[in-house]
C-alpha atoms as a PDB file:
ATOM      1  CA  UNK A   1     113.232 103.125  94.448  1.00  0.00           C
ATOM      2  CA  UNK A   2     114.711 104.164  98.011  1.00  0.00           C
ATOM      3  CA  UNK A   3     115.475 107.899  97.278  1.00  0.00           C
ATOM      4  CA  UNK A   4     111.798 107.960  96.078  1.00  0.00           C
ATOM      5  CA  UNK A   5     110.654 107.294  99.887  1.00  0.00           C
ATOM      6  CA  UNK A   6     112.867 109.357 101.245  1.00  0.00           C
ATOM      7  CA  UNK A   7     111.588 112.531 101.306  1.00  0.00           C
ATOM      8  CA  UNK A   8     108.680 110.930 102.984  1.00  0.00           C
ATOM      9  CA  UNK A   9     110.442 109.252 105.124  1.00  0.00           C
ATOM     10  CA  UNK A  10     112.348 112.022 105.963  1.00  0.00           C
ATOM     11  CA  UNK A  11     109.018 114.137 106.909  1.00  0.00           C
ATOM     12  CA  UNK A  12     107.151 111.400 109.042  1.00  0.00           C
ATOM     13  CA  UNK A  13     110.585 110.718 111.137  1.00  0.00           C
ATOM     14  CA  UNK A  14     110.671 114.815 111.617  1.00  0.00           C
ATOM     15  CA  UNK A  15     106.906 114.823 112.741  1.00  0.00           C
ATOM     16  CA  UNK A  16     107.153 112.150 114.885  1.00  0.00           C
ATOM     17  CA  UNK A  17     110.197 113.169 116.932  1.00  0.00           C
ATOM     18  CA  UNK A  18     108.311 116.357 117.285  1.00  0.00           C
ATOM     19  CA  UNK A  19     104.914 114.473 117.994  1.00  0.00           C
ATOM     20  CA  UNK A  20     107.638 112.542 120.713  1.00  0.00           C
ATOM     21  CA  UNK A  21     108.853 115.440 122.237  1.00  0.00           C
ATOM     22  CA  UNK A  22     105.149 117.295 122.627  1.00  0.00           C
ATOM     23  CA  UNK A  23     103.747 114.218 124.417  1.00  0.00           C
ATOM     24  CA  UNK A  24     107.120 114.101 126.830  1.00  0.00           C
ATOM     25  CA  UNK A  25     106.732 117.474 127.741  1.00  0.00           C
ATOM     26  CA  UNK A  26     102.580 117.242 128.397  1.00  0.00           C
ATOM     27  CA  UNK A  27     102.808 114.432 130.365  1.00  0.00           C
ATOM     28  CA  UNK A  28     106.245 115.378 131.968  1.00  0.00           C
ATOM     29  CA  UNK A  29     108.106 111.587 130.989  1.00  0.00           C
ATOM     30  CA  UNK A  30     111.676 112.019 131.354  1.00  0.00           C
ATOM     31  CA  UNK A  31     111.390 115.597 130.307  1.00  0.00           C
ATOM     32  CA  UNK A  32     112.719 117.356 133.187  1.00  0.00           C
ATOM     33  CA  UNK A  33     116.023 114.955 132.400  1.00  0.00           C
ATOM     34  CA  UNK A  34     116.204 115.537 128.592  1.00  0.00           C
ATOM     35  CA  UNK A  35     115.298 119.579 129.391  1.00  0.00           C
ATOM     36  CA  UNK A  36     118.419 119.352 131.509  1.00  0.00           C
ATOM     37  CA  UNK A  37     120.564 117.567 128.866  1.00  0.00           C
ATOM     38  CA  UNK A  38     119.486 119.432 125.732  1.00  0.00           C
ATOM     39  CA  UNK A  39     118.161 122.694 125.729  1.00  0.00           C
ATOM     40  CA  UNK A  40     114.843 122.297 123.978  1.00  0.00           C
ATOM     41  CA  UNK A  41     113.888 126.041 123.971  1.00  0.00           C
ATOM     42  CA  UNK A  42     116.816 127.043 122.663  1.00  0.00           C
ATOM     43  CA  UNK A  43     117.876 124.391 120.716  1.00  0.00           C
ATOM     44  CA  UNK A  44     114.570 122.704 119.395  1.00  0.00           C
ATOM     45  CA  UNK A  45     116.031 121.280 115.692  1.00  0.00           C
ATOM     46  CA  UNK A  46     118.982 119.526 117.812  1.00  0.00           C
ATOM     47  CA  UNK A  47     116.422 117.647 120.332  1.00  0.00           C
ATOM     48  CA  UNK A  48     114.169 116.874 117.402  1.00  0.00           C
ATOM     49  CA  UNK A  49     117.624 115.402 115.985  1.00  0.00           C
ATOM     50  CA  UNK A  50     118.481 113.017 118.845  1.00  0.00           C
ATOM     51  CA  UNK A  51     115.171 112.018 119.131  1.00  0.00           C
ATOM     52  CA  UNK A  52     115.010 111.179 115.128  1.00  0.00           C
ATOM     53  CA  UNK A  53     118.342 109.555 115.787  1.00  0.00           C
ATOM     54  CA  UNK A  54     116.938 107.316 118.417  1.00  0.00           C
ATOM     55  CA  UNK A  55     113.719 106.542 116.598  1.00  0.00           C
ATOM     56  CA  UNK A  56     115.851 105.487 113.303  1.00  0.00           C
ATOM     57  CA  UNK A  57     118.391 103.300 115.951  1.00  0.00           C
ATOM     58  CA  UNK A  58     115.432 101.486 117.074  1.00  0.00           C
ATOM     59  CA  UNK A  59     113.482 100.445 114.264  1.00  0.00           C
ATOM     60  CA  UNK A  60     117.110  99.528 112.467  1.00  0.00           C
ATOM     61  CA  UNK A  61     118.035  97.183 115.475  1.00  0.00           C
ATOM     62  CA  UNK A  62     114.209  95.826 116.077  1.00  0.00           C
ATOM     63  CA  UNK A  63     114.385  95.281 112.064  1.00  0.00           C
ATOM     64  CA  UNK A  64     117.832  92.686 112.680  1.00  0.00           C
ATOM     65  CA  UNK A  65     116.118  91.355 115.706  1.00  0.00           C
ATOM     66  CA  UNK A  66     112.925  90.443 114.008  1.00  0.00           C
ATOM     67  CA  UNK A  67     114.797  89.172 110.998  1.00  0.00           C
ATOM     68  CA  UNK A  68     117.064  86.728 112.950  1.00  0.00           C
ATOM     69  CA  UNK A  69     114.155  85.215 114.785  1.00  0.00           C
ATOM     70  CA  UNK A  70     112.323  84.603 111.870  1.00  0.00           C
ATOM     71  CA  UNK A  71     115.299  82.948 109.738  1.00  0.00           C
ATOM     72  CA  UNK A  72     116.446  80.603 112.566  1.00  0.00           C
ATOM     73  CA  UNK A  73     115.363  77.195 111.305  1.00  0.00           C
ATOM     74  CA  UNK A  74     113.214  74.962 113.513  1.00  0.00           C
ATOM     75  CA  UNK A  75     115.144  73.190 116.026  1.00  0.00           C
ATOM     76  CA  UNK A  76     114.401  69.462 116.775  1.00  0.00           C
ATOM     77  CA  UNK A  77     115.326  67.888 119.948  1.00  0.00           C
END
């Protein structure tokens, strides 16, 4: 079932770096920082990478955060 998703997947994490990266850059968030860092105009596919990276880090971790809240059992005092 997974590799079905995973072109898709795949193609809305690539949009939405690049969405990411558009919005930084219009409204000048951090982007003078991350211009510095990693050379977007040369370099755009690596920047789109991190940023993919970074989006994939923090749904994984907010996933296992979400997931251990929810299975605590009630505690009684």
């Amino acid at each position: 079932m997974y590799p079905a998703y995973f072109d898709s997947i795949w193609l809305w994490l690539y949009a939405g770096s690049g969405f990411l990266l558009k919005a930084a850059r219009r409204f000048d968030i951090g982007f003078g920082r991350f211009n510095r860092k990693f050379d977007i105009e040369k370099k755009p596919f690596s920047a789109i990478g991190l940023v993919s990276g970074a989006l994939v880090a923090v749904m994984y971790w907010g996933v296992a955060i979400a997931i251990q809240l929810v299975s605590r059992p009630p505690q009684t005092h």
